[in-house]
N, C-alpha and C. Protein backbone atom coordinates (compact mmCIF):
# COMPACT_ATOMS: atom_id res chain seq x y z
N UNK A 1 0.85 -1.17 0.00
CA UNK A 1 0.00 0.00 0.00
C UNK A 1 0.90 1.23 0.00
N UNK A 2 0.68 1.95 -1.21
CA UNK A 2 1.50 3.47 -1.39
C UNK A 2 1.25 4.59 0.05
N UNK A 3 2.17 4.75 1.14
CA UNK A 3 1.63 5.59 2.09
C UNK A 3 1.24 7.05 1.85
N UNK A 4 1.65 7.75 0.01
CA UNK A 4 1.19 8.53 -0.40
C UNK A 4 -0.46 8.66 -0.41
N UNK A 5 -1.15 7.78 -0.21
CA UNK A 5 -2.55 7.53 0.01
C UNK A 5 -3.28 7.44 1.38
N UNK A 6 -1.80 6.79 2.20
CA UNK A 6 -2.27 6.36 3.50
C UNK A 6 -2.35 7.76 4.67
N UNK A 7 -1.32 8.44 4.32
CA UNK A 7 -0.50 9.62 4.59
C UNK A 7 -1.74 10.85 5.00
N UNK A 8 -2.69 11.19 4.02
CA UNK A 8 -3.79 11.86 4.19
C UNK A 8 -4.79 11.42 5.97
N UNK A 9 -5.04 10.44 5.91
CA UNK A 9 -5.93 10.00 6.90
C UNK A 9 -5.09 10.35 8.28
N UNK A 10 -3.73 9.60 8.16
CA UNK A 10 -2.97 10.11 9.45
C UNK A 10 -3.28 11.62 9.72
N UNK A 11 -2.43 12.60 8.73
CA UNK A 11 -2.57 13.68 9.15
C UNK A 11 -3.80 14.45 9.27
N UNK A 12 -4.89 14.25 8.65
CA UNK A 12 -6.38 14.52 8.77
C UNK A 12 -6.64 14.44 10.80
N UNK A 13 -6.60 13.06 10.71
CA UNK A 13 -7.31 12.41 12.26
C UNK A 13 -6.11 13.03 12.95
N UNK A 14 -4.97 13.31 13.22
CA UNK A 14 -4.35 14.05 14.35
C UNK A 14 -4.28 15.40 14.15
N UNK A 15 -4.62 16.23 13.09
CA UNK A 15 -4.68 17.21 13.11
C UNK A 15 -6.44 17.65 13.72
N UNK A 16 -7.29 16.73 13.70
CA UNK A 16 -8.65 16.98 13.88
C UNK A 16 -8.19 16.63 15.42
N UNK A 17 -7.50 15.98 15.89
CA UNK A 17 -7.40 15.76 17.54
C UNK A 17 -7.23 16.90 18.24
N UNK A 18 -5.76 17.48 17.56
CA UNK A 18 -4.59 18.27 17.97
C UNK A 18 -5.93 20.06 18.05
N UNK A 19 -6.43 20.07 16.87
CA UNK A 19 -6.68 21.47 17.03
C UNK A 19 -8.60 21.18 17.63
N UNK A 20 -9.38 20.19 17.69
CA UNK A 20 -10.80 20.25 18.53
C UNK A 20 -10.80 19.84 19.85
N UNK A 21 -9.57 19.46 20.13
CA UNK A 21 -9.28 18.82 21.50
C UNK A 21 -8.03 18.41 22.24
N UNK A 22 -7.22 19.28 21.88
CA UNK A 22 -5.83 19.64 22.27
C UNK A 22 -5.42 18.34 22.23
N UNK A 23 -5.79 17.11 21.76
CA UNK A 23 -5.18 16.21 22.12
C UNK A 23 -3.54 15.91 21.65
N UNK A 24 -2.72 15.32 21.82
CA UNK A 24 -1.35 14.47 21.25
C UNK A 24 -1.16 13.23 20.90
N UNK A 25 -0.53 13.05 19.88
CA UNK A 25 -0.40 12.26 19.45
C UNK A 25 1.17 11.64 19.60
N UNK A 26 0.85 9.96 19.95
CA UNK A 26 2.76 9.63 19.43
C UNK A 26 2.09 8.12 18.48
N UNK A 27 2.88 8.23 17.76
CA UNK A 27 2.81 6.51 16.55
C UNK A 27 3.28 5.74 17.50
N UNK A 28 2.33 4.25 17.41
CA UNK A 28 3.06 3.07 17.85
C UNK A 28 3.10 2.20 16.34
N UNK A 29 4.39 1.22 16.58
CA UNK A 29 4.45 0.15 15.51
C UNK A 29 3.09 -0.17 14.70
N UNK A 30 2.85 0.22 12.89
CA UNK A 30 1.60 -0.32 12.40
C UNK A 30 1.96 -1.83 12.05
N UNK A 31 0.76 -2.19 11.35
CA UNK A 31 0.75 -3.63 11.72
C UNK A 31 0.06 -3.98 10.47
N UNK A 32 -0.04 -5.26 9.71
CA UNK A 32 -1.26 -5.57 9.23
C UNK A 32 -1.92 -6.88 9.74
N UNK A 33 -3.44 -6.34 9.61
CA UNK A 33 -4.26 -7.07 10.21
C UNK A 33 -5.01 -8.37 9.43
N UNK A 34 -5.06 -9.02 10.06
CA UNK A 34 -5.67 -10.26 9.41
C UNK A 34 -6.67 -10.59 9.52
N UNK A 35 -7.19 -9.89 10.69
CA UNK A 35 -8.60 -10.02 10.74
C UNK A 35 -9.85 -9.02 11.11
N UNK A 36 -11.14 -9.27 10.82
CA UNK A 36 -12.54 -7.57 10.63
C UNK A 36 -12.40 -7.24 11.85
N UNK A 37 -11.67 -7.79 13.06
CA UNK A 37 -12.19 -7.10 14.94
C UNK A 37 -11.79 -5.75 14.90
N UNK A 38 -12.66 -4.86 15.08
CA UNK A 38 -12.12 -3.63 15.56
C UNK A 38 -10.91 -3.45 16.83
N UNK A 39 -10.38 -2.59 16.75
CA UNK A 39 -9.20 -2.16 17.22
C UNK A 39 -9.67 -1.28 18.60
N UNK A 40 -10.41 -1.06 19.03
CA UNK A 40 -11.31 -0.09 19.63
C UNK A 40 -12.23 -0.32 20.13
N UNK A 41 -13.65 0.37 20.98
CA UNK A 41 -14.55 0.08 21.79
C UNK A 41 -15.60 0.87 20.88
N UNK A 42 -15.76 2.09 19.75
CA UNK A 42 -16.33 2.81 19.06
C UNK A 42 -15.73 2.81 18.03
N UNK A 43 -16.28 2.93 16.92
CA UNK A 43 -15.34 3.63 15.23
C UNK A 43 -16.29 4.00 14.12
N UNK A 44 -15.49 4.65 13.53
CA UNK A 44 -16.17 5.10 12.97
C UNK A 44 -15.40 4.91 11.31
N UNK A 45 -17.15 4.36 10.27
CA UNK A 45 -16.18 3.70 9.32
C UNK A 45 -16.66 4.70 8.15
N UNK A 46 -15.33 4.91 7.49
CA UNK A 46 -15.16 5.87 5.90
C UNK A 46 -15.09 4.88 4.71
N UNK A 47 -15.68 5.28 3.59
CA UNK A 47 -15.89 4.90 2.50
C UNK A 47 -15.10 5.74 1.40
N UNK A 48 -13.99 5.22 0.02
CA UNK A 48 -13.31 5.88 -0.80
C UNK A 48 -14.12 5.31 -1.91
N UNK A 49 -14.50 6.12 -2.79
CA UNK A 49 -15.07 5.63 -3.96
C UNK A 49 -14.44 6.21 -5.07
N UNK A 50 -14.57 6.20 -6.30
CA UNK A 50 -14.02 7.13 -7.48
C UNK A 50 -12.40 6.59 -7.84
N UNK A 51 -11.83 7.00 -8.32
CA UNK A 51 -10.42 7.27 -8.79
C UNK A 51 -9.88 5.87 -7.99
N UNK A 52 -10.16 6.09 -6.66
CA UNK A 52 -9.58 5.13 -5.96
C UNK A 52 -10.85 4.39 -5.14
N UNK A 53 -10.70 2.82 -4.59
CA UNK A 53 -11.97 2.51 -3.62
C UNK A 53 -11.11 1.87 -2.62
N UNK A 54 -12.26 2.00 -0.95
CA UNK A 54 -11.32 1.70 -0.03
C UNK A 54 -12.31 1.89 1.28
N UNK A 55 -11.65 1.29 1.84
CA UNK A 55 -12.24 2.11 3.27
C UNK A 55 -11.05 2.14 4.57
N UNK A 56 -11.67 3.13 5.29
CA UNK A 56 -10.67 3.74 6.36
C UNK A 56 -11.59 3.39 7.70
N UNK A 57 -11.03 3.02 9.01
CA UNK A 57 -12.11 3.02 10.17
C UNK A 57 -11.04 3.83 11.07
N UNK A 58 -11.85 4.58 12.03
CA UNK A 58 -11.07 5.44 12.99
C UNK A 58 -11.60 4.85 14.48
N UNK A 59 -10.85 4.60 14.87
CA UNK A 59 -11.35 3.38 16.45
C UNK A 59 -10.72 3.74 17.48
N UNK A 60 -11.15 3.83 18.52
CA UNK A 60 -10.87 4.76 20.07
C UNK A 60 -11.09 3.42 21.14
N UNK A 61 -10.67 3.72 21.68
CA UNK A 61 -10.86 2.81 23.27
C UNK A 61 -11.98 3.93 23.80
N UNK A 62 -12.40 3.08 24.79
CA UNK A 62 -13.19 4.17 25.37
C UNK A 62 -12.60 5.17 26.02
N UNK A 63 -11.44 5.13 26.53
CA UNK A 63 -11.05 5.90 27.43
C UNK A 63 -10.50 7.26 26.80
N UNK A 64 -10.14 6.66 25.50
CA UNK A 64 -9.81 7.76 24.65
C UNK A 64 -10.73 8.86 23.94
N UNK A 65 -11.97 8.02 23.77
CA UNK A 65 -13.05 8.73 23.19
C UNK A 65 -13.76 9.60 24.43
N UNK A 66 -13.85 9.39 25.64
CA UNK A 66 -14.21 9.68 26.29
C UNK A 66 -13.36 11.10 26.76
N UNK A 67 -12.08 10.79 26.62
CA UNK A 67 -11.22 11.65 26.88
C UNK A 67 -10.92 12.93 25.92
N UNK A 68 -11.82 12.72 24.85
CA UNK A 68 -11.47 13.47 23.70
C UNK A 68 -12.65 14.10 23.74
N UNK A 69 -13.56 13.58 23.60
CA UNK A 69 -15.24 14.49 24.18
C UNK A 69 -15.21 15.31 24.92
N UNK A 70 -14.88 14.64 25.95
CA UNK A 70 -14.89 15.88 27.39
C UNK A 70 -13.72 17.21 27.02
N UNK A 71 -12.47 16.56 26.15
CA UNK A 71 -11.96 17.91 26.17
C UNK A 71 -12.65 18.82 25.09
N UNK A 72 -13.39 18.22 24.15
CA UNK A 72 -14.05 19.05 22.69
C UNK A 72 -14.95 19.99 23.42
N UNK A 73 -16.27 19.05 24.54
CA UNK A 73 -17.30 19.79 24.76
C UNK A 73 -17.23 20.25 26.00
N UNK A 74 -15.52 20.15 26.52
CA UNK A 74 -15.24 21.07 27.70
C UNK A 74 -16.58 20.40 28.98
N UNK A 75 -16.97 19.54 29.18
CA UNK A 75 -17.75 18.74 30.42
C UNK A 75 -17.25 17.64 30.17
N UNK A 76 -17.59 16.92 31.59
CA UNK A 76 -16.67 14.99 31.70
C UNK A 76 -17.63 14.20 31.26
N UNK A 77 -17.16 13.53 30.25
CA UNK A 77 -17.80 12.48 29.66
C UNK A 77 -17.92 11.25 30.23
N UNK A 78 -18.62 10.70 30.61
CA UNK A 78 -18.41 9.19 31.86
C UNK A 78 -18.65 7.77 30.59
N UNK A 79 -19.49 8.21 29.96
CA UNK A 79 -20.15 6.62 29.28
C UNK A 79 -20.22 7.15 27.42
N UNK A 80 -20.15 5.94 27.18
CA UNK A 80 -20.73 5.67 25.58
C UNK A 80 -21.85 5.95 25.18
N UNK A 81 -22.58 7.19 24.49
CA UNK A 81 -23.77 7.57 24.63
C UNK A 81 -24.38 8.22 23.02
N UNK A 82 -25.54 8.68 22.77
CA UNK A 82 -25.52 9.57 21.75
C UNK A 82 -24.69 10.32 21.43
N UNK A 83 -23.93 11.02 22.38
CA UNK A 83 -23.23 12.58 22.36
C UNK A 83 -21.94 12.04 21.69
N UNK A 84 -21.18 10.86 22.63
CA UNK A 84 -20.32 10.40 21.48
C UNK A 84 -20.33 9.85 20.32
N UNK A 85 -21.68 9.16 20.05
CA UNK A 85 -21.83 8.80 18.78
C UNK A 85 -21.68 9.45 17.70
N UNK A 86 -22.24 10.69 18.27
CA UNK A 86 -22.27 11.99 17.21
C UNK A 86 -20.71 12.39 16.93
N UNK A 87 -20.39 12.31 17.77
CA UNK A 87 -18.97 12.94 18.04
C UNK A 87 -17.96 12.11 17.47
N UNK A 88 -18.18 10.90 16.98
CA UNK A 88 -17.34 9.97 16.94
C UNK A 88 -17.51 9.88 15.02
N UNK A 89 -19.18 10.84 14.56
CA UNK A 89 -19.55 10.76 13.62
C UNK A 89 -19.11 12.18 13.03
N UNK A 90 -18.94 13.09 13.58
CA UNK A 90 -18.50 14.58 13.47
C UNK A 90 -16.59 14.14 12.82
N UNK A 91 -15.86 13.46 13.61
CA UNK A 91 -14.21 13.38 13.49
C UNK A 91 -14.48 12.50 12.11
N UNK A 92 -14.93 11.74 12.35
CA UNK A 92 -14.76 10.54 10.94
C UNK A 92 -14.76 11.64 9.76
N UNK A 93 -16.14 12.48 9.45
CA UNK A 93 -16.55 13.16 8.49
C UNK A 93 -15.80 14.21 8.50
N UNK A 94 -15.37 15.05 9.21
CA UNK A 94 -13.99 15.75 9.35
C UNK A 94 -12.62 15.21 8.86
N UNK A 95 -12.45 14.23 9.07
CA UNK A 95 -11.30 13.52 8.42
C UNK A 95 -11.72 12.92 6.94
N UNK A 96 -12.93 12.61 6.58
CA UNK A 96 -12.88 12.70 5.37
C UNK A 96 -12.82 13.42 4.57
N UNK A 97 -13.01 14.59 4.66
CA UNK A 97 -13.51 16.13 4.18
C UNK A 97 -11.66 16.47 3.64
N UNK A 98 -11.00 16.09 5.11
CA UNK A 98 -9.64 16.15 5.01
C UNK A 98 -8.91 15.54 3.83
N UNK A 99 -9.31 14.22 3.96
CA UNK A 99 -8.91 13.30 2.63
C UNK A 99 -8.79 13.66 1.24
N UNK A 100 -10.66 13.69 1.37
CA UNK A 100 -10.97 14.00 -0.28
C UNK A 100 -10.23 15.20 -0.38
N UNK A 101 -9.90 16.10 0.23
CA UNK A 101 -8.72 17.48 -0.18
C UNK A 101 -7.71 17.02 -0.97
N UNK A 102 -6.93 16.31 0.34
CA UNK A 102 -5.50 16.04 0.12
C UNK A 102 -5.41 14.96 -1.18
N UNK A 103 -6.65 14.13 -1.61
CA UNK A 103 -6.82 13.17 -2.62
C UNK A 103 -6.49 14.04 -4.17
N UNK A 104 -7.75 14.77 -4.12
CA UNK A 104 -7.38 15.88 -4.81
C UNK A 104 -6.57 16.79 -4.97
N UNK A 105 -5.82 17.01 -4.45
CA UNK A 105 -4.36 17.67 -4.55
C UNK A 105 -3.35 16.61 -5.45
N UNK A 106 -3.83 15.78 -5.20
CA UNK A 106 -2.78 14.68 -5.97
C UNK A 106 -3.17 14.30 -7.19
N UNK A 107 -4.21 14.74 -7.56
CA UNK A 107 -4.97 14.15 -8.91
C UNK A 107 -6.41 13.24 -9.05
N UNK A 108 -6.29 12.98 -7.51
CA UNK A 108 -7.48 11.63 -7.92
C UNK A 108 -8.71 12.21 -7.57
N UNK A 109 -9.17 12.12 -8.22
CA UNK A 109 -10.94 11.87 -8.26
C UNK A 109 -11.99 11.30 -7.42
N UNK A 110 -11.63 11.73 -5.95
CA UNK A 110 -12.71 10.48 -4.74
C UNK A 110 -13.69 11.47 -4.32
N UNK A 111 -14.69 10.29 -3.86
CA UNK A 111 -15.61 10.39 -2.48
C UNK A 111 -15.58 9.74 -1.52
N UNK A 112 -15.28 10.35 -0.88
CA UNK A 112 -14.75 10.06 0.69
C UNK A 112 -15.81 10.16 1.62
N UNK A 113 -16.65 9.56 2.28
CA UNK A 113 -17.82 9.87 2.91
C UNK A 113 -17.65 8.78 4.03
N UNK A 114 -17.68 9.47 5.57
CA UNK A 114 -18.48 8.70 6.75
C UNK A 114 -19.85 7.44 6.68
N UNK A 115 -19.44 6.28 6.66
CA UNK A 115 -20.59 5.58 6.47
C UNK A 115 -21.63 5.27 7.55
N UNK A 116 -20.74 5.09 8.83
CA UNK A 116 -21.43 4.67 9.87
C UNK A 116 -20.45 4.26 11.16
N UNK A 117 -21.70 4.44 12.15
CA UNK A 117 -20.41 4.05 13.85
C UNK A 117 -20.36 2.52 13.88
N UNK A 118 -19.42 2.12 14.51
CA UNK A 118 -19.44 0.99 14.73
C UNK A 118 -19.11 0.44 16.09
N UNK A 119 -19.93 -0.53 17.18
CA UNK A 119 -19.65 -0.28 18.50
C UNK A 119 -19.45 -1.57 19.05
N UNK A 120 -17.97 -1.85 19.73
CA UNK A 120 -18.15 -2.54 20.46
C UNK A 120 -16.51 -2.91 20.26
N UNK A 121 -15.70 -3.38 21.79
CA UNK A 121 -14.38 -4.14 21.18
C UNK A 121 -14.89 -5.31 20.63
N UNK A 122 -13.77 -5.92 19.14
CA UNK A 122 -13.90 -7.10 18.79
C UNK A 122 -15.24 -7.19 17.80
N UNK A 123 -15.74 -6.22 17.41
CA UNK A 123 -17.27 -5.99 16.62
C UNK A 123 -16.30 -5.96 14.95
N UNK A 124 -17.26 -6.47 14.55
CA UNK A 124 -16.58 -6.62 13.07
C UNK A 124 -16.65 -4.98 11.94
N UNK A 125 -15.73 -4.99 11.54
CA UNK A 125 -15.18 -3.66 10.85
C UNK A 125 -14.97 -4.36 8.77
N UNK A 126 -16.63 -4.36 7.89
CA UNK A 126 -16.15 -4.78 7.11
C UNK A 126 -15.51 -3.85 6.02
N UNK A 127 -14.17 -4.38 5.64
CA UNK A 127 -13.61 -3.45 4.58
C UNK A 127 -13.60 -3.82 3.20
N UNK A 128 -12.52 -3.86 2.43
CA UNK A 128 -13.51 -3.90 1.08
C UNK A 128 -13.55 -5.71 1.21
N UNK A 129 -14.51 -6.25 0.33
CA UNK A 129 -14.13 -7.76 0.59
C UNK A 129 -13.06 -8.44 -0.64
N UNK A 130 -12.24 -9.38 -0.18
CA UNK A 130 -11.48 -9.75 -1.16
C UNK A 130 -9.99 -9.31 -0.50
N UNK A 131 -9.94 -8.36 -0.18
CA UNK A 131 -8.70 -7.96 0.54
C UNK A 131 -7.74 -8.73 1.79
N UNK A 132 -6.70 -9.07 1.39
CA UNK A 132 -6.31 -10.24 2.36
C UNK A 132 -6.15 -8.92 3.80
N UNK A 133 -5.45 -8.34 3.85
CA UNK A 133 -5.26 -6.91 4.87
C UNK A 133 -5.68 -5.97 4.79
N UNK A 134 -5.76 -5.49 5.76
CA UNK A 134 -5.79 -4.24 6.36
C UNK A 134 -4.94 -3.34 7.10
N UNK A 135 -4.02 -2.03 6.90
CA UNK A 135 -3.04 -1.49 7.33
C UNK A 135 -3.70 -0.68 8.59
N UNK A 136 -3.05 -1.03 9.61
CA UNK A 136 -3.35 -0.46 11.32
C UNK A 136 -2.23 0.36 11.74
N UNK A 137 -2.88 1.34 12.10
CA UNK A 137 -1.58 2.35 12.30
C UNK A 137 -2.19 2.77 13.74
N UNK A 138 -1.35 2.49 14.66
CA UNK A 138 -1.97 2.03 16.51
C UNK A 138 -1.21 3.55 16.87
N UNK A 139 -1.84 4.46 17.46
CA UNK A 139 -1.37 5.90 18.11
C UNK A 139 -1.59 5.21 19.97
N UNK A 140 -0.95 6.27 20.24
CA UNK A 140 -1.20 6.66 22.18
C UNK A 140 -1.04 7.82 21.69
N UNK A 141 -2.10 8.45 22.29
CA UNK A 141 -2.67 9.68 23.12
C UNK A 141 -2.62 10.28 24.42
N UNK A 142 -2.33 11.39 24.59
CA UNK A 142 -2.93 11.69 25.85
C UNK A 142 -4.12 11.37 26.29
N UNK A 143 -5.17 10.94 25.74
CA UNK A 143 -6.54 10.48 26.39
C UNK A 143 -6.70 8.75 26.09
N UNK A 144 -6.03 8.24 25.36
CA UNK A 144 -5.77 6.93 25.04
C UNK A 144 -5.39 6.46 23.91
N UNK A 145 -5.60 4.98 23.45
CA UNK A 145 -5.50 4.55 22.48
C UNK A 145 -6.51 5.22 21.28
N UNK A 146 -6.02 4.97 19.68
CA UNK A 146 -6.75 5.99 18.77
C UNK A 146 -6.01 4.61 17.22
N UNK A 147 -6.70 3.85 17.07
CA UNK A 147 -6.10 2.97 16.27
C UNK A 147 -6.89 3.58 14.36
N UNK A 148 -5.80 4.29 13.38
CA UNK A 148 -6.74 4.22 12.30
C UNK A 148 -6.09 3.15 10.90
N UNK A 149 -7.25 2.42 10.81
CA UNK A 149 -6.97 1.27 9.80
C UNK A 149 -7.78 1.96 8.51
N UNK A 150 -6.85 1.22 7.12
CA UNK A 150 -7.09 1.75 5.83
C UNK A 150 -6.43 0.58 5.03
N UNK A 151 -7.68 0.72 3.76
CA UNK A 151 -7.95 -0.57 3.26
C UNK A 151 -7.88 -0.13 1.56
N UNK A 152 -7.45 0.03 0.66
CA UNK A 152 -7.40 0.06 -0.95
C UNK A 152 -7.17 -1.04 -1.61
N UNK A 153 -8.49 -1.15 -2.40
CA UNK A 153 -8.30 -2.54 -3.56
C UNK A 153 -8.01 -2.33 -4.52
């Protein structure tokens, strides 16, 4: 997988951390995955269509999502609720918005669109089918784990 493609989503999702919720970011070792379990306790899954097809999922522990809420909407977030759902649906679509930019800057032709949340550790995350992997790129945060996986066929 060309990280000229991959490259967008990273900097999208930590720059959407860094400036709605002061959060930080450090990279841990990526990985590829062998199998649909989410990486996370919430995620949220993106769709690439056009020029290029694909999908991207953005997956939080709770502690992280929780930790990232409370600093966005400035009150303590305790539980998994609507508010993060939304919230978890607000960053995805923010980071796609990001994408399709940076896609286009390069030439290609996408739609990049938020498809849907996805909840639960170990809840299945489907990406395109046919694809033996999936590229996992595992962050720590100051509020926690922040795992984003990306998928091109």
């Amino acid at each position: 997988m060309d990280a000229i493609l991959v490259n967008p989503f990273i900097e999208g999702t930590l720059h959407i951390l860094d400036t709605t919720a002061f959060v930080k970011v450090k990279p841990e070792t990526p990985f590829l995955k062998k199998d649909r379990k989410s990486q996370g306790d919430i995620s949220g899954l993106i769709e690439i269509s056009g020029d290029l097809s694909g999908t991207a999922a953005i997956s939080f522990s709770k502690k992280s999502i929780l930790g990232i809420v409370s600093a966005m909407f400035g009150e303590d977030m305790t539980q998994i609720n609507e508010e993060i759902h939304d919230a978890v649906g607000e960053i995805s679509n923010m980071v796609a918005g990001h994408v399709t930019t940076k896609l286009a800057e390069m030439g290609k032709k996408v739609k990049v669109k938020f498809k849907e949340i996805i909840l639960g550790q170990d809840a299945l995350i489907e990406h395109i089918q046919g694809v033996p992997h999936v590229l996992a790129l595992p962050f720590r945060t100051t509020k926690g784990k922040v795992v984003i996986e990306v998928c091109y066929s």
